[in-house]
C-alpha atoms as a PDB file:
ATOM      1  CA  UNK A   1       0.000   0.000   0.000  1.00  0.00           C
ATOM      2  CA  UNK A   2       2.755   2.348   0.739  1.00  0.00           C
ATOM      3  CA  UNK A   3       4.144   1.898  -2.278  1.00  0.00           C
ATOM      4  CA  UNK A   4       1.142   3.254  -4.437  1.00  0.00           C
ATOM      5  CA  UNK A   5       0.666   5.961  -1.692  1.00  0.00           C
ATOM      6  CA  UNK A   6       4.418   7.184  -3.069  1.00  0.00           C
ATOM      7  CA  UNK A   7       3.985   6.647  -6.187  1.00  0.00           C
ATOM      8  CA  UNK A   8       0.686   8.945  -6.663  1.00  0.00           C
ATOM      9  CA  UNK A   9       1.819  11.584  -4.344  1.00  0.00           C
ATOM     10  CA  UNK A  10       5.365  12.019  -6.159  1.00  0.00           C
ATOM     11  CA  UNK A  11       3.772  11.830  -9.362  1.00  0.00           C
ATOM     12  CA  UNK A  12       0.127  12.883  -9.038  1.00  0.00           C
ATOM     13  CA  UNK A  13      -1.385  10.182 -11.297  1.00  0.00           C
ATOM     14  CA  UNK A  14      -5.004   9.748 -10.574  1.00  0.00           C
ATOM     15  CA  UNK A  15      -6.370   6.070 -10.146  1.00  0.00           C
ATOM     16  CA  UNK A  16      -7.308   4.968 -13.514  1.00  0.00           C
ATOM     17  CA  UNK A  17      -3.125   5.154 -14.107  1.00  0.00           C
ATOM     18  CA  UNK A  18      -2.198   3.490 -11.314  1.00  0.00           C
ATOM     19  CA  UNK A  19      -5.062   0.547 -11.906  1.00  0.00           C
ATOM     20  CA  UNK A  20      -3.443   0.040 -15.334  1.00  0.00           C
ATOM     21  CA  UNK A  21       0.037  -0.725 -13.986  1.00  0.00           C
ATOM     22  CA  UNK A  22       1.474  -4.034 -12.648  1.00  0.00           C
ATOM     23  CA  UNK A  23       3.129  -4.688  -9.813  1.00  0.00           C
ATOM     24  CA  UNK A  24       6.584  -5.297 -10.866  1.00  0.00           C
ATOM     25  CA  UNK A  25       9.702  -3.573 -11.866  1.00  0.00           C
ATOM     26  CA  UNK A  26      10.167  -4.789 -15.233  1.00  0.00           C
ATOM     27  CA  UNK A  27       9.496  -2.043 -17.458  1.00  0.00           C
ATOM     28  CA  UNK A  28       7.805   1.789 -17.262  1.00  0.00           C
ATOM     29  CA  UNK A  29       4.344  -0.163 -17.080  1.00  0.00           C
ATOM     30  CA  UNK A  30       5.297  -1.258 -13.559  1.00  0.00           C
ATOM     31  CA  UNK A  31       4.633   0.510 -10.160  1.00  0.00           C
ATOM     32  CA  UNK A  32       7.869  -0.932  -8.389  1.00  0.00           C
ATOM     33  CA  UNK A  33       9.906   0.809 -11.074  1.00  0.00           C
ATOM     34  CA  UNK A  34       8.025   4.524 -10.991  1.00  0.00           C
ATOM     35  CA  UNK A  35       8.031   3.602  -6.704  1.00  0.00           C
ATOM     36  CA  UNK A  36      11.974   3.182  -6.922  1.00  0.00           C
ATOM     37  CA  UNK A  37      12.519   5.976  -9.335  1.00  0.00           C
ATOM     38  CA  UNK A  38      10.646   7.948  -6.787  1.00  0.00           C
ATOM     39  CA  UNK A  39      12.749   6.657  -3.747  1.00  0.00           C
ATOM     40  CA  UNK A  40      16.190   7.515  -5.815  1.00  0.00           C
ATOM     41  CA  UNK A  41      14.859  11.185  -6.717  1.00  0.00           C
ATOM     42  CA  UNK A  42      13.582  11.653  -3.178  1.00  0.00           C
ATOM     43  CA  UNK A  43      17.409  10.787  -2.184  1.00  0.00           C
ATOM     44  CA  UNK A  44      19.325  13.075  -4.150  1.00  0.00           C
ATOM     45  CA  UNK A  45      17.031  15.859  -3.586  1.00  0.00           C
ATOM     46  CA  UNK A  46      17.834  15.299   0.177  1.00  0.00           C
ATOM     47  CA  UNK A  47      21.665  15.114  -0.704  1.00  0.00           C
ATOM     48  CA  UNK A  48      21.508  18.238  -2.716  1.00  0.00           C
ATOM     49  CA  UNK A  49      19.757  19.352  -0.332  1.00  0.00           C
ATOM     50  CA  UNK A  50      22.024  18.582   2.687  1.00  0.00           C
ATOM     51  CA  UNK A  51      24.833  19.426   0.629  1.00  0.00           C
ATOM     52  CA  UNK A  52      23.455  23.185  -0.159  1.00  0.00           C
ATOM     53  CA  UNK A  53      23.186  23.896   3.277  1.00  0.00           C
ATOM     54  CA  UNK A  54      26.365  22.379   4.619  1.00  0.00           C
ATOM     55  CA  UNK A  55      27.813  25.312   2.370  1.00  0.00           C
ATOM     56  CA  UNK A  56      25.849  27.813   3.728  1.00  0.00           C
ATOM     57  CA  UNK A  57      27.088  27.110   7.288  1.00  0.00           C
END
């Protein structure tokens, strides 16, 4: 459940989207792939991020 919860919020799809995709990371059809290209992005937003304001300190 969590992962569709991601998924939608980081990419705002509304449900008929989501119902069309499998659950699987094989290919752009799948939510496992969008849900880890969501958890990578989310990480080096918070490195950038973390880096930005080291350098301000």
């Amino acid at each position: 459940m969590r992962m569709i919860i991601t998924v939608v919020r980081y990419y705002k799809w509304p449900p008929p989207v989501i119902d069309d995709m499998y659950v699987d990371d094989i290919d752009y059809k799948g939510l496992v792939f969008w849900y880890n290209d969501a958890e990578a992005q989310d990480k080096k937003h918070k490195e950038l991020m973390k880096n930005k304001n080291g350098l301000r300190s």
